[in-house]
C-alpha atoms as a PDB file:
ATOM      1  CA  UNK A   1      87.547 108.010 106.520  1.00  0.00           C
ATOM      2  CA  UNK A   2      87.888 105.699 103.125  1.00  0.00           C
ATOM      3  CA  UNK A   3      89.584 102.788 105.092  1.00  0.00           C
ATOM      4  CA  UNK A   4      86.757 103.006 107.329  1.00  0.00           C
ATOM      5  CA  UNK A   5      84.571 102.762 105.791  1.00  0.00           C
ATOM      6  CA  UNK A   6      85.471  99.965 103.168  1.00  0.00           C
ATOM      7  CA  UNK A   7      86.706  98.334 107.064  1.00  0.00           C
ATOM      8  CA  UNK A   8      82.516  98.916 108.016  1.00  0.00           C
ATOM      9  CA  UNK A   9      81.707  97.247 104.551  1.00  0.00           C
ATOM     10  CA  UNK A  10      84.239  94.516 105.366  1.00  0.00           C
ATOM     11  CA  UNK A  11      83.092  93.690 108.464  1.00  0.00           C
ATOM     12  CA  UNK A  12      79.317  93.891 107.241  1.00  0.00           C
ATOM     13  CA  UNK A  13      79.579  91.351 105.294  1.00  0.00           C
ATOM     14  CA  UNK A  14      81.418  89.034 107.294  1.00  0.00           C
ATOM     15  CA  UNK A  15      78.723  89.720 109.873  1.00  0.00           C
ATOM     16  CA  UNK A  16      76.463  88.741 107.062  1.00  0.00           C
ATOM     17  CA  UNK A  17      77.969  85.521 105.913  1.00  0.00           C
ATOM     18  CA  UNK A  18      78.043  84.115 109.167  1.00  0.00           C
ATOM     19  CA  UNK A  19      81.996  83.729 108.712  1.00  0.00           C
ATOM     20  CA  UNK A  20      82.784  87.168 111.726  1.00  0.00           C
ATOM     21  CA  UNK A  21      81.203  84.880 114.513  1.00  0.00           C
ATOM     22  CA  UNK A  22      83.884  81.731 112.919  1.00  0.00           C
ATOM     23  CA  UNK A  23      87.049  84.020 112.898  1.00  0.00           C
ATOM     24  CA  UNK A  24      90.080  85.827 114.903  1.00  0.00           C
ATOM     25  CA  UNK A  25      90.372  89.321 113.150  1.00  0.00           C
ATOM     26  CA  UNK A  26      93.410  91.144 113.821  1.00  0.00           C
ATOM     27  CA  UNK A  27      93.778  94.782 113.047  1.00  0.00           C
ATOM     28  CA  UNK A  28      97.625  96.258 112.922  1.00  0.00           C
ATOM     29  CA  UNK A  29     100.175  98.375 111.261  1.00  0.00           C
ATOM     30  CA  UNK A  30     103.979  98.032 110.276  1.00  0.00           C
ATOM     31  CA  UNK A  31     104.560 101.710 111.719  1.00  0.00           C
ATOM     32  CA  UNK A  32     102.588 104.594 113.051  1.00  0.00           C
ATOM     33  CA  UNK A  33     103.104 108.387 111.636  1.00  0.00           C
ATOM     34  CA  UNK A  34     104.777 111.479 112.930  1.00  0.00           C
ATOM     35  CA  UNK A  35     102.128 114.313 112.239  1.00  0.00           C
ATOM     36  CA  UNK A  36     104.218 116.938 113.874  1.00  0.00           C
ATOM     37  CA  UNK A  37     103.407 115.698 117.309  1.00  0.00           C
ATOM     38  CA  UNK A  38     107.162 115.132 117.249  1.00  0.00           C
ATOM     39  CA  UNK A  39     109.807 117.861 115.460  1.00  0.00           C
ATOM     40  CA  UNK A  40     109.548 116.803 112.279  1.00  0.00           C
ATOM     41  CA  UNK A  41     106.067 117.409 110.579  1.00  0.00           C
ATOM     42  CA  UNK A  42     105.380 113.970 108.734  1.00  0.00           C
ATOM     43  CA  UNK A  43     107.066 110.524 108.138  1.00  0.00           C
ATOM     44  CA  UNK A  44     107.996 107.412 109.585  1.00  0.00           C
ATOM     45  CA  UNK A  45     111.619 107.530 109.512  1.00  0.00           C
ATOM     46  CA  UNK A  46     112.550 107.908 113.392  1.00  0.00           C
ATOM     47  CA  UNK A  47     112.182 105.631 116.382  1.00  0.00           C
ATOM     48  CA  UNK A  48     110.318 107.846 118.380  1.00  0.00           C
ATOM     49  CA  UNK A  49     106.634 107.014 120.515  1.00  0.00           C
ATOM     50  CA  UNK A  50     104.831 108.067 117.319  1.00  0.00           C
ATOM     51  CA  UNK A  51     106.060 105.559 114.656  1.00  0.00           C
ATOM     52  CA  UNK A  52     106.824 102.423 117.007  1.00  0.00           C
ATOM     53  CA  UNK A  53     103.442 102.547 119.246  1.00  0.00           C
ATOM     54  CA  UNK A  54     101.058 100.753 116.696  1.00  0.00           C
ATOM     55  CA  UNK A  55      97.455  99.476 117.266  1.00  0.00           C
ATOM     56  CA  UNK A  56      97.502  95.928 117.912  1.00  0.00           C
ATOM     57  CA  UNK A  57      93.483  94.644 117.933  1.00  0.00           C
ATOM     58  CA  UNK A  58      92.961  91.325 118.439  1.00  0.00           C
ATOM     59  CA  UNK A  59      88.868  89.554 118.757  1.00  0.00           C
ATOM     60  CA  UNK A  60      88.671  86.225 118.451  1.00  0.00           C
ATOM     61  CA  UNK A  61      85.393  84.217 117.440  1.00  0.00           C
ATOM     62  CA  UNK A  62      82.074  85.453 118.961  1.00  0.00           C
ATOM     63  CA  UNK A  63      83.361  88.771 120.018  1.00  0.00           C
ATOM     64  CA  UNK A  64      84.656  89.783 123.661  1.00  0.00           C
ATOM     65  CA  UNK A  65      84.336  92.016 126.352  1.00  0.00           C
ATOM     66  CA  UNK A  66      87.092  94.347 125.455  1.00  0.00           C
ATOM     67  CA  UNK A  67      90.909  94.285 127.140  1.00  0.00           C
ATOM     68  CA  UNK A  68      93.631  96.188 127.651  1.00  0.00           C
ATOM     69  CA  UNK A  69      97.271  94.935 127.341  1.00  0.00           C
ATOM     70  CA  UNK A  70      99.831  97.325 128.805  1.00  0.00           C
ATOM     71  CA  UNK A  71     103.075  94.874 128.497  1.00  0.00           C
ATOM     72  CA  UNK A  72     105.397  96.275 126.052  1.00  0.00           C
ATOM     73  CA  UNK A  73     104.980  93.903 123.330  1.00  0.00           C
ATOM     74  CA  UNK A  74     106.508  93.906 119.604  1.00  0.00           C
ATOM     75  CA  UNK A  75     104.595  92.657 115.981  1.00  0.00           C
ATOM     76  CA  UNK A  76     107.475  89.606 116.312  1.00  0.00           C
ATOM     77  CA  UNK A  77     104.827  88.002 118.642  1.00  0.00           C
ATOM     78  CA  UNK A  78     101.900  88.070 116.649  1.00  0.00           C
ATOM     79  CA  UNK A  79     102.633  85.195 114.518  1.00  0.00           C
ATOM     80  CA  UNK A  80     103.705  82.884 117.733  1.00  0.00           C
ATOM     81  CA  UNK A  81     100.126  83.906 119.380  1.00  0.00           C
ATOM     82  CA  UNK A  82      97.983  83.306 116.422  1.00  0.00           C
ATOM     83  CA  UNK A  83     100.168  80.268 115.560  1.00  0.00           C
ATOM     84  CA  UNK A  84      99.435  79.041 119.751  1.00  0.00           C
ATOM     85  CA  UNK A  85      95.536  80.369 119.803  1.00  0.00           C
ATOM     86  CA  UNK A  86      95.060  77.970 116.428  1.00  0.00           C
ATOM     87  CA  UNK A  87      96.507  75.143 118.257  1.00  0.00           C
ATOM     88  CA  UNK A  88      99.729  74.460 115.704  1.00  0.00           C
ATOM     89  CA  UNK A  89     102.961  73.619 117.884  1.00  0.00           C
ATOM     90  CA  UNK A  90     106.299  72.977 116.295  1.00  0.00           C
ATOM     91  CA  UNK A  91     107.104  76.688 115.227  1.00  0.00           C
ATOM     92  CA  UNK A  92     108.491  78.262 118.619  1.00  0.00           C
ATOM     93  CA  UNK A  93     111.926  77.660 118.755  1.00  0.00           C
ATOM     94  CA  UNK A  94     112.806  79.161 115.147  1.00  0.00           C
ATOM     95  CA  UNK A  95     110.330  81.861 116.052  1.00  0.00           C
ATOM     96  CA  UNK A  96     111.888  85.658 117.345  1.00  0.00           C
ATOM     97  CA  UNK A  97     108.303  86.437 119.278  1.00  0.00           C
ATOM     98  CA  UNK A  98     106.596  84.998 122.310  1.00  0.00           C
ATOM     99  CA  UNK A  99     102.371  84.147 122.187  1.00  0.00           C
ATOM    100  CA  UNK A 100     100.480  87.079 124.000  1.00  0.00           C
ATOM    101  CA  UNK A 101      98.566  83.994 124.785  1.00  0.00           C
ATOM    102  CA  UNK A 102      99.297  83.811 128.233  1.00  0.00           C
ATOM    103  CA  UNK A 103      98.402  87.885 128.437  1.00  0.00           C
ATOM    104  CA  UNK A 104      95.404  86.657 127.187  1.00  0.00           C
ATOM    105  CA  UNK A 105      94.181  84.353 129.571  1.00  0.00           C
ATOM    106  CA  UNK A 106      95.569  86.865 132.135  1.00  0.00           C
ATOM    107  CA  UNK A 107      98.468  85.314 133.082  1.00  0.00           C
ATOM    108  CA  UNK A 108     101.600  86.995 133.805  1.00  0.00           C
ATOM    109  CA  UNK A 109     104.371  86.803 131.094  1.00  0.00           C
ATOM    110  CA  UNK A 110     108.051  87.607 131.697  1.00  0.00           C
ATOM    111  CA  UNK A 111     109.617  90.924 130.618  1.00  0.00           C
ATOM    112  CA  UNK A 112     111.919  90.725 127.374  1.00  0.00           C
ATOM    113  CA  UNK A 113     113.434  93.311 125.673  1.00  0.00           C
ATOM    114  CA  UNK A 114     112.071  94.772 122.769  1.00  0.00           C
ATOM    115  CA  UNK A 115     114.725  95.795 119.377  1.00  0.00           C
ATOM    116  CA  UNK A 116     113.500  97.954 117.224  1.00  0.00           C
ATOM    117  CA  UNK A 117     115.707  98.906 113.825  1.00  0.00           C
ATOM    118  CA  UNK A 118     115.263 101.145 110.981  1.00  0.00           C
ATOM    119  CA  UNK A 119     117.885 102.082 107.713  1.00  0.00           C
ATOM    120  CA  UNK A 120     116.310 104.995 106.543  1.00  0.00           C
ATOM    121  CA  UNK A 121     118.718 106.884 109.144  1.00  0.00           C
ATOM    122  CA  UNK A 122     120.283 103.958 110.193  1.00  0.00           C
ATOM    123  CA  UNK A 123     118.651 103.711 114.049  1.00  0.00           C
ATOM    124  CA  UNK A 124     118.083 101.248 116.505  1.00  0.00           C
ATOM    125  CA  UNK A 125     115.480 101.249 119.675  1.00  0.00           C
ATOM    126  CA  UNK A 126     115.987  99.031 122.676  1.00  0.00           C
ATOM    127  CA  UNK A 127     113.037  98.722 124.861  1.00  0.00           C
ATOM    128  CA  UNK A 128     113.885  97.051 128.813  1.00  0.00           C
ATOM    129  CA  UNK A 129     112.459  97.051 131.939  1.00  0.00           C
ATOM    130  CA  UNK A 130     110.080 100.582 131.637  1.00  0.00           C
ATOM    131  CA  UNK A 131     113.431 102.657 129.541  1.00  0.00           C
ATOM    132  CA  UNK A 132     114.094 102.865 126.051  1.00  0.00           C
ATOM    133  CA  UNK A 133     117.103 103.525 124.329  1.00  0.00           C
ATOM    134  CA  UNK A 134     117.285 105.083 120.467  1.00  0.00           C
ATOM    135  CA  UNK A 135     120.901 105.445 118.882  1.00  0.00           C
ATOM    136  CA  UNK A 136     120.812 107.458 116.402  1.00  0.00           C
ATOM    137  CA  UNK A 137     123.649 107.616 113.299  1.00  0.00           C
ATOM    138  CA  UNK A 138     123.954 109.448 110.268  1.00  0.00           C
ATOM    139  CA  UNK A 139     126.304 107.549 108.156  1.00  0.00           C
ATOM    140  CA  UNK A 140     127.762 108.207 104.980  1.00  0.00           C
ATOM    141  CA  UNK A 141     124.509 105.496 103.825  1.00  0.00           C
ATOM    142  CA  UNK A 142     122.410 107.428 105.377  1.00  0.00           C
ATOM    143  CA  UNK A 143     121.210 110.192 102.272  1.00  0.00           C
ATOM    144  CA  UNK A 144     121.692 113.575 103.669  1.00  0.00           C
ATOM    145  CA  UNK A 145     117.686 114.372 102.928  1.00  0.00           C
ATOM    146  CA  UNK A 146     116.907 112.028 105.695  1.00  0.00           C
ATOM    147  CA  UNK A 147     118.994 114.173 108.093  1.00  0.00           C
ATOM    148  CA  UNK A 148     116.980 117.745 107.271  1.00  0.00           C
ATOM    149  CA  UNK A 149     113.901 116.212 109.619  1.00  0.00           C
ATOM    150  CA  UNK A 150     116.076 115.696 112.581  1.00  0.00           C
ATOM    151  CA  UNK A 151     115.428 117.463 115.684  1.00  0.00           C
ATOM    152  CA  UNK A 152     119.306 117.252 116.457  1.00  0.00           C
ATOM    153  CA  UNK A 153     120.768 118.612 113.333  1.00  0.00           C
ATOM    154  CA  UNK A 154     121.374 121.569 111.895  1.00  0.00           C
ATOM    155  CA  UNK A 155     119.736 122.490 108.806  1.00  0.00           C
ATOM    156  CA  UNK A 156     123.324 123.348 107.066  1.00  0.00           C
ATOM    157  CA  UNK A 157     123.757 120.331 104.514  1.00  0.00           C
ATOM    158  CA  UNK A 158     126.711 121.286 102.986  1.00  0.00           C
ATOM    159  CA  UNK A 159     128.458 121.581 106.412  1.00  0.00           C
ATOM    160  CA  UNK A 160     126.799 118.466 108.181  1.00  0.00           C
ATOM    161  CA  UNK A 161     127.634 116.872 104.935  1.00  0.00           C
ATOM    162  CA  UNK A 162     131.535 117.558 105.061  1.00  0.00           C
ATOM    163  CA  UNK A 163     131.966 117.044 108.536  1.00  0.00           C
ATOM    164  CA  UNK A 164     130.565 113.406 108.375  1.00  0.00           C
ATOM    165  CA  UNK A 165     133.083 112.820 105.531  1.00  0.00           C
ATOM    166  CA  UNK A 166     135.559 113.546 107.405  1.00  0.00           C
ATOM    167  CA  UNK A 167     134.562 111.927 110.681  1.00  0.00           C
ATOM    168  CA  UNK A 168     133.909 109.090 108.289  1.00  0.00           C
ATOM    169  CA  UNK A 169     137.663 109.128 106.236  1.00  0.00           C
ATOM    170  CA  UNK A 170     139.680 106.013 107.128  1.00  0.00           C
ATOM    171  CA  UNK A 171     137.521 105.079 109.885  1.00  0.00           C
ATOM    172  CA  UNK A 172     136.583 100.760 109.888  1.00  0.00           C
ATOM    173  CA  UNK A 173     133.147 100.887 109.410  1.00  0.00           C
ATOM    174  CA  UNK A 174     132.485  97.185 109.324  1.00  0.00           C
ATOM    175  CA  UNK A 175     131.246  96.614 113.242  1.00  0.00           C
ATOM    176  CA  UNK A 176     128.900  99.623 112.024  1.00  0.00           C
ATOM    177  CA  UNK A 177     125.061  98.874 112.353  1.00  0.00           C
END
């Protein structure tokens, strides 16, 4: 309720100013929450629909009508959109995104696949074509607190702990995340 409503005071007074009706405001997040929707009760540390699904609000000057994107698309391709939509060129090719631009002006975009990483418990996410794949590894870099939360293992430390050390002994480790 406070980010509201300093967001409502915000947004007053660049109604106010004249400078709301001049502007693109975009409203997003690095990560969403786990709020034991999923089987952990609170954090940020796995891939799941929870954490990666983050709003993504874009209005540009004078307002709009209100649309719905449903293409998978990643925070990567918010700088090459706002970077297109304020007419700069030059930046694409050392760019990782693609412009929502075309999306847009409802034109049809071609499917990419989405990566998503995290180290907390060393995790990837691929996103391609409607599936989505999450690896998950603890590693002996992964602290064994970040392993209580998971669905998938036991809540034996000590054990989990061992067993990893010795899955782990000898074992090259350098093509490893």
């Amino acid at each position: 309720r406070f980010v509201d409503g300093e967001l409502g005071k915000f947004f007053a007074f660049l109604r106010e100013t004249g400078i709301l009706e001049r502007s693109w405001v975009v409203i997003t997040a690095d990560h969403g929450e786990t709020m034991s929707d999923a089987s952990l009760l609170f954090g940020h540390a796995l891939l799941c629909q929870d954490v990666v699904h983050v709003p993504l609000i874009m209005r540009p000057p004078g307002g709009c009508t209100g649309k719905r994107i449903t293409d998978v698309v990643q925070l990567a391709d918010l700088y090459p959109t706002l970077t297109e939509l304020a007419g700069i060129s030059g930046h694409s090719g050392a760019l990782h995104g693609r412009s929502l631009a075309p999306l847009l002006r409802d034109e049809s975009r071609k499917s990419s696949v989405v990566l998503a990483e995290t180290g907390v418990s060393e995790q990837a996410m691929l996103v391609a074509d409607g599936w989505k794949l999450i690896e998950f590894e603890p590693t002996r870099s992964s602290p064994p607190e970040t392993w209580i939360s998971h669905p998938l293992l036991a809540k034996n430390l000590p054990s989990l702990v061992e067993l990893q050390a010795q899955a782990t002994r000898g074992k090259d480790r350098s093509l490893d995340w």
